[in-house]
Protein backbone atom coordinates (compact mmCIF):
# COMPACT_ATOMS: atom_id res chain seq x y z
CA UNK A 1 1.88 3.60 13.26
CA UNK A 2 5.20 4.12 14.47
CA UNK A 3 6.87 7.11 12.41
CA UNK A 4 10.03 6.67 13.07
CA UNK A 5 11.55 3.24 12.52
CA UNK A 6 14.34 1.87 13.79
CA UNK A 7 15.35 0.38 10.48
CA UNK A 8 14.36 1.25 6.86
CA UNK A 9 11.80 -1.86 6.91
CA UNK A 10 10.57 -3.46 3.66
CA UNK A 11 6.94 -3.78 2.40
CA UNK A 12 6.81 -7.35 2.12
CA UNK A 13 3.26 -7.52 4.09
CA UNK A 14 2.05 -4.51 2.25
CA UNK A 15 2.61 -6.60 -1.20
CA UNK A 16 0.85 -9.78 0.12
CA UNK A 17 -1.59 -7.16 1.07
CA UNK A 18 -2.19 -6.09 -2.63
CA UNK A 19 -2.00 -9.28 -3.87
CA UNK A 20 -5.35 -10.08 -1.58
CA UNK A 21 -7.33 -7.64 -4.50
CA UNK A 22 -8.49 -5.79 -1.36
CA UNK A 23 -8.52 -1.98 -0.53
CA UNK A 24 -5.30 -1.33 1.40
CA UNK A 25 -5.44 0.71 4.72
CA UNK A 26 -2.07 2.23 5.78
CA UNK A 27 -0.83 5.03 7.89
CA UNK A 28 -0.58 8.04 6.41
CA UNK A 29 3.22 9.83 5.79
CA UNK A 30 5.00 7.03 6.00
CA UNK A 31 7.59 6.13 3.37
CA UNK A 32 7.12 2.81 1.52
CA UNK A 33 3.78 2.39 2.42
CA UNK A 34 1.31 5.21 2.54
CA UNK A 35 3.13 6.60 -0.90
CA UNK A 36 2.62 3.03 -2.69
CA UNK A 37 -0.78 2.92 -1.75
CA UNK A 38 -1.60 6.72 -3.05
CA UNK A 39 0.75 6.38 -6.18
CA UNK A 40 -1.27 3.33 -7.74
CA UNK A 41 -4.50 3.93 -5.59
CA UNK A 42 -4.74 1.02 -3.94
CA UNK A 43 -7.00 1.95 -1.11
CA UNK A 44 -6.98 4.82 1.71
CA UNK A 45 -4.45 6.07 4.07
CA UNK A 46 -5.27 7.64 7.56
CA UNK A 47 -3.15 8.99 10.95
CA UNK A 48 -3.85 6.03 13.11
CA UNK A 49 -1.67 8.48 15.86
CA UNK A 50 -4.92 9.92 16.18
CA UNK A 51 -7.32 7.49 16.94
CA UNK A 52 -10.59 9.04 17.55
CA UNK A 53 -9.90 10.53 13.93
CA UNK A 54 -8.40 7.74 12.52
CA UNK A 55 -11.29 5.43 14.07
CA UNK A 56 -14.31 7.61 11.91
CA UNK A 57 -12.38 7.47 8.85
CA UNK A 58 -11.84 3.93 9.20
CA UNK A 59 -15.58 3.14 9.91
CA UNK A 60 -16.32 5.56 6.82
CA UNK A 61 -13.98 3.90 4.93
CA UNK A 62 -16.02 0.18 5.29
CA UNK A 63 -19.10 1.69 5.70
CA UNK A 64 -18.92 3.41 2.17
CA UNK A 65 -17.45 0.41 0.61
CA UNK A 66 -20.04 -0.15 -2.80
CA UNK A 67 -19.78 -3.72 -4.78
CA UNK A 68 -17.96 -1.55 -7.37
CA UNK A 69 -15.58 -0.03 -5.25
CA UNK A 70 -14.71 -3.73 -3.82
CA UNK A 71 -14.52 -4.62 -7.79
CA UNK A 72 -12.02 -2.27 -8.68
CA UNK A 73 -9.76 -3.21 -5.90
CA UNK A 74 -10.02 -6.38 -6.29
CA UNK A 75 -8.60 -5.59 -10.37
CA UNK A 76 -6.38 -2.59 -9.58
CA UNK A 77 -4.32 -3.94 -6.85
CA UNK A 78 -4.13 -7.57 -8.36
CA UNK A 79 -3.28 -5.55 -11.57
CA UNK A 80 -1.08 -3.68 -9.67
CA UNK A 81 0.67 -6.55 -7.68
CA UNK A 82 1.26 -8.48 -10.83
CA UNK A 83 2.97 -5.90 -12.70
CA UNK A 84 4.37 -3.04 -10.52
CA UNK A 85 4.98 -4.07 -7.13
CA UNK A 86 5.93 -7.51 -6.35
CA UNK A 87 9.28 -8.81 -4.81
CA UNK A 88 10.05 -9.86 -8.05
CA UNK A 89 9.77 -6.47 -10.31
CA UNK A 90 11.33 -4.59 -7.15
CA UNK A 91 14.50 -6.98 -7.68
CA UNK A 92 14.25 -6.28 -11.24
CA UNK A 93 14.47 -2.22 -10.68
CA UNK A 94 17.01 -2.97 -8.16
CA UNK A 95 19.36 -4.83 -10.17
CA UNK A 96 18.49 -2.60 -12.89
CA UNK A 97 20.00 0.13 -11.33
CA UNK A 98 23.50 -1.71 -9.51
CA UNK A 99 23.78 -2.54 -13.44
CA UNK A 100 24.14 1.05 -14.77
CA UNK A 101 27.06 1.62 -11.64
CA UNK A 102 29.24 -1.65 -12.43
């Protein structure tokens, strides 16, 4: 929840995460997480800093979970893991773009 980290971090939990084919919870406004999960919609972000708030929309969140919600997780974000945002294809873009400087 922390918003200001002591070191840029990497998302490697986040993409085992996706890889599940479950909806992904994250805090919300926080760089390499919360945008991955709104830019391919791979489940919900709240402000776990405020937890009486964040607790509702959590419980909302699970409560309002239908059989074809859980269904298009489980093919976006394992969609979504395979093709976009794996350690792999971020190596790729990486290396991609060191190759247009050298």
């Amino acid at each position: 929840v922390k918003q200001v980290r002591t070191s840029p971090g990497s998302p490697l939990k986040l993409y085992d995460y996706i890889a599940c084919g479950k909806p992904v919870i994250a805090q919300e406004n926080l760089l390499g997480y919360s945008d991955e999960v709104e830019k391919y919609n791979l489940g919900y972000t709240i402000d776990f800093t405020d937890t009486k708030s964040g607790a509702e929309k959590l419980n909302e969140i699970v409560k309002g979970l239908s059989k074809e919600m859980k269904l298009y997780f489980m093919e976006n974000n394992r969609d979504i893991a395979l093709k976009k945002v794996s350690w792999e294809k971020r190596m790729d873009e990486w290396c991609e773009f060191l190759r247009r400087f050298y």
